[in-house]
Protein backbone atom coordinates (compact mmCIF):
# COMPACT_ATOMS: atom_id res chain seq x y z
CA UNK A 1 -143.29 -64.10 158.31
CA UNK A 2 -140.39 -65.86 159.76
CA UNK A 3 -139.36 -64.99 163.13
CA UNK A 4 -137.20 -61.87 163.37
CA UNK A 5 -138.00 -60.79 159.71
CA UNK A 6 -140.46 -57.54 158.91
CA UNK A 7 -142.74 -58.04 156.56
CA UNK A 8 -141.25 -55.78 153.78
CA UNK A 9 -138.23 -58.44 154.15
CA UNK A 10 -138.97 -61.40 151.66
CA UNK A 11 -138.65 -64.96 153.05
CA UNK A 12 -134.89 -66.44 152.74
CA UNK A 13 -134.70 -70.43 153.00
CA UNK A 14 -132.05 -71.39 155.66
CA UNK A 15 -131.09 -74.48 156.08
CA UNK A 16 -128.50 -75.31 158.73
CA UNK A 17 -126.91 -78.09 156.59
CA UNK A 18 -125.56 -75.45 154.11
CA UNK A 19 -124.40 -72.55 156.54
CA UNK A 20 -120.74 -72.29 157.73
CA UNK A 21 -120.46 -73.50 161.51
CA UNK A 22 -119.79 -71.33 163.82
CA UNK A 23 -116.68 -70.21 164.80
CA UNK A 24 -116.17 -70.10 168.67
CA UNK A 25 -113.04 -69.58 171.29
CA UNK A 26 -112.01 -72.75 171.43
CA UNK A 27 -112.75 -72.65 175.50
CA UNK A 28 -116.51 -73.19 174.51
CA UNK A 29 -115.52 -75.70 171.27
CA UNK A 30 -113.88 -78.03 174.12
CA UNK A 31 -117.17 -78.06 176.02
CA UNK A 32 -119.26 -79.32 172.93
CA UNK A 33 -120.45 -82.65 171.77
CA UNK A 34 -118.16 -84.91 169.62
CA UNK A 35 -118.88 -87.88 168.34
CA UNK A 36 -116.24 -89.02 166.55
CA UNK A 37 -112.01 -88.95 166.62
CA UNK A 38 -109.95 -90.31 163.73
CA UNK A 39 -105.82 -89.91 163.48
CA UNK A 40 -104.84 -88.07 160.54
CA UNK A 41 -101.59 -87.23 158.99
CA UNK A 42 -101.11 -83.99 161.02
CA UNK A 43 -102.53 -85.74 164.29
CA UNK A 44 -106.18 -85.91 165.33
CA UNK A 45 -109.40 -84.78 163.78
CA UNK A 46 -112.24 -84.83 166.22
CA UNK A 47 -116.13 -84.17 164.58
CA UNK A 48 -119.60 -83.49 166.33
CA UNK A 49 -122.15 -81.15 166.49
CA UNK A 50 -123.40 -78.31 165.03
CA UNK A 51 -120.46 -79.30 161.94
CA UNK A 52 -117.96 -78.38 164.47
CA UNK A 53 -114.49 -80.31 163.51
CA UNK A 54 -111.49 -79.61 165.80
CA UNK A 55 -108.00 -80.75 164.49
CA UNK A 56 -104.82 -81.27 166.80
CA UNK A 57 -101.18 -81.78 166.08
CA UNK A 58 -100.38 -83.47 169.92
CA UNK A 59 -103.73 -84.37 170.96
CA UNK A 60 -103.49 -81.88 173.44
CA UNK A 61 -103.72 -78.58 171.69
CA UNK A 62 -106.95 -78.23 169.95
CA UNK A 63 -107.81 -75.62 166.82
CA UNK A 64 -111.12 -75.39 164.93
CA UNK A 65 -111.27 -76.10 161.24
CA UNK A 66 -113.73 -73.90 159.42
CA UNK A 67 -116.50 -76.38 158.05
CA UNK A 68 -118.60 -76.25 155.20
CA UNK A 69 -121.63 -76.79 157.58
CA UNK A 70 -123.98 -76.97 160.84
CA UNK A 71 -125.38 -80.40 160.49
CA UNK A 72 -124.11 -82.77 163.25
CA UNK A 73 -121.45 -85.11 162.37
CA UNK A 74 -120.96 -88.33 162.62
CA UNK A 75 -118.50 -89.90 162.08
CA UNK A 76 -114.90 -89.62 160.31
CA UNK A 77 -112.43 -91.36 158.08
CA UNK A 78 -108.66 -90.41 157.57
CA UNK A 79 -106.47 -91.99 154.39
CA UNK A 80 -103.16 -90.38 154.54
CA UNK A 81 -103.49 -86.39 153.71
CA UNK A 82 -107.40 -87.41 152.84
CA UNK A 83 -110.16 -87.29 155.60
CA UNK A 84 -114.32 -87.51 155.12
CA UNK A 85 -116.50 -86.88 157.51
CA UNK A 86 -120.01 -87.80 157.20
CA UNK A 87 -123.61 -86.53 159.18
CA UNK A 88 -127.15 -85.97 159.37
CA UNK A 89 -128.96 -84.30 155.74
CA UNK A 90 -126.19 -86.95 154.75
CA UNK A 91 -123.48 -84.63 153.83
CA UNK A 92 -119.89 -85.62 153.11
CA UNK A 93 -117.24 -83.27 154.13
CA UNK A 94 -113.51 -84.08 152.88
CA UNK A 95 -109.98 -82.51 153.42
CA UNK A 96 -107.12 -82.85 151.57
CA UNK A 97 -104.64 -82.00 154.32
CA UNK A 98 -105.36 -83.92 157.22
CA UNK A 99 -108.11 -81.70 158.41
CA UNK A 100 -106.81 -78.07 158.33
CA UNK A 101 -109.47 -77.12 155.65
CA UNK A 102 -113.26 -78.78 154.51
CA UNK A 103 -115.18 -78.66 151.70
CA UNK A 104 -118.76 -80.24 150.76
CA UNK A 105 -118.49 -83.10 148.57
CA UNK A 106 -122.29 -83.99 149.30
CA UNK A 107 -125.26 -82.98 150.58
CA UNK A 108 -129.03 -84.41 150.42
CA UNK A 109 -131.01 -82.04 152.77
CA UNK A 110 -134.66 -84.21 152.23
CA UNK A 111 -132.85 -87.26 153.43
CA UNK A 112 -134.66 -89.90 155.23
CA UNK A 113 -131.83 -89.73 158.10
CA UNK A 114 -128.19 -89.15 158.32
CA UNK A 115 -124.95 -90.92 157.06
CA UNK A 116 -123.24 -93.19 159.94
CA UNK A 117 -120.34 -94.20 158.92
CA UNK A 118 -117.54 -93.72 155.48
CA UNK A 119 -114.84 -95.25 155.16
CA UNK A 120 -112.32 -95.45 151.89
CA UNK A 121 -110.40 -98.49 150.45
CA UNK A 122 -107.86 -96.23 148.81
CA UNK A 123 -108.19 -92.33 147.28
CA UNK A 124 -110.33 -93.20 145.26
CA UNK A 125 -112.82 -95.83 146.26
CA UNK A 126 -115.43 -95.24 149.40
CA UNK A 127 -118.63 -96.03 151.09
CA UNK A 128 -120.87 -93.98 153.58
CA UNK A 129 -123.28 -95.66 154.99
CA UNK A 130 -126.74 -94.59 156.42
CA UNK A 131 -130.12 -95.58 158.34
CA UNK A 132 -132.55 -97.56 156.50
CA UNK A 133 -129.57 -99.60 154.48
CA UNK A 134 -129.03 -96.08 152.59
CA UNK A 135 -125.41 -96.82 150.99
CA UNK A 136 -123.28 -94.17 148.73
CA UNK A 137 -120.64 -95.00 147.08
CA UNK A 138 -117.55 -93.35 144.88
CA UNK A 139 -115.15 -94.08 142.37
CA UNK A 140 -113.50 -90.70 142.34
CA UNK A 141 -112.18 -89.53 145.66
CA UNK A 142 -115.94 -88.45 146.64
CA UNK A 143 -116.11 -85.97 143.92
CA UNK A 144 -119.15 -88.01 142.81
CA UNK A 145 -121.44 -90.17 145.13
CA UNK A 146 -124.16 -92.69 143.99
CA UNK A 147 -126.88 -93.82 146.40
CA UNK A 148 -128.26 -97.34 146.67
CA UNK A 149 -130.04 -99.11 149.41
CA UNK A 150 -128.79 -102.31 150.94
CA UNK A 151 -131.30 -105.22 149.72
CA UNK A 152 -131.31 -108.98 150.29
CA UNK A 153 -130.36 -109.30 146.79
CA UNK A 154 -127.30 -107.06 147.06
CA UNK A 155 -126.36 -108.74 150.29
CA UNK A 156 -126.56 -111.78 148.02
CA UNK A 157 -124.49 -110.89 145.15
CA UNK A 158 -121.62 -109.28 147.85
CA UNK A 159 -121.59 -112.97 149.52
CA UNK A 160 -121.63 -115.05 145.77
CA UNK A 161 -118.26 -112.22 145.47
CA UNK A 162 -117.05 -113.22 148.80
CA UNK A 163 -117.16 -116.82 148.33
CA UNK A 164 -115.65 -116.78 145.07
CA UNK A 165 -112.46 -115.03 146.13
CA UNK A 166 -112.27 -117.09 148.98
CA UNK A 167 -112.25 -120.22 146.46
CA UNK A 168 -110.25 -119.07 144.62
């Protein structure tokens, strides 16, 4: 039985990673944990714990964006209207206007640890990056993600690429 259930209730799998945060008064959102600010088109975009991500026209007044989920957050990237946000069960958040509204693009709730760090060379093209050399990568805004890990070989191949643009 899990805790608070009877047991004429059947078992229901929650996972924090897919539940909404929680919407507080934004007196106790100022007191959490952030780890992460990134300027936006409409201002600021601050992310941390618990999925909460705060959004600011002036940097001084703060509002909560309703996100997609409860796993902490990491980190954050903004690209004119476009901003990711990346965590732990390595999920990918993204907004399309500046960080007013969220939506999952990704979520892998057995991963080995969380996503560290995205960032996106244009609308289209992006890389998060993880523990243990986990990489993702998309081609398509983030609508689609495909995992690698970083080897010797591919840090090979990216230098062979380096050096030949610098050549030439």
């Amino acid at each position: 039985v899990v805790h608070g259930q009877t047991p004429e209730q059947p078992a229901t799998s929650y996972d924090p990673a897919t539940a909404n945060a929680e919407i507080m008064p934004i007196k106790q959102m100022m007191q959490a944990l952030y780890t992460d600010i990134t300027k936006s088109s409409i201002g600021a975009v601050a992310v941390g714990e618990r999925g909460h991500i705060l959004y600011s026209e002036n940097m001084l007044d703060w509002k909560q964006s309703s996100s997609p989920t409860r796993s902490l957050l990491t980190n954050a990237f903004s690209l004119g209207n476009h901003v990711w946000a990346v965590g732990h069960e390595q999920v990918i958040l993204h907004s399309s206007d500046g960080g007013i509204t969220w939506a999952r693009q990704y979520l892998k709730l057995d991963a080995f640890g969380p996503l560290l760090d995205v960032l996106f060379i244009d609308d289209q093209r992006g890389l998060a990056i993880g523990v243990e050399g986990t990489i993702l990568s998309s081609n398509d805004g983030g609508a689609s993600w495909t995992e690698s890990v970083i080897t010797d070989k591919l840090i090979e191949a990216a230098a062979v690429e380096v050096t030949a643009v610098e050549v030439t």
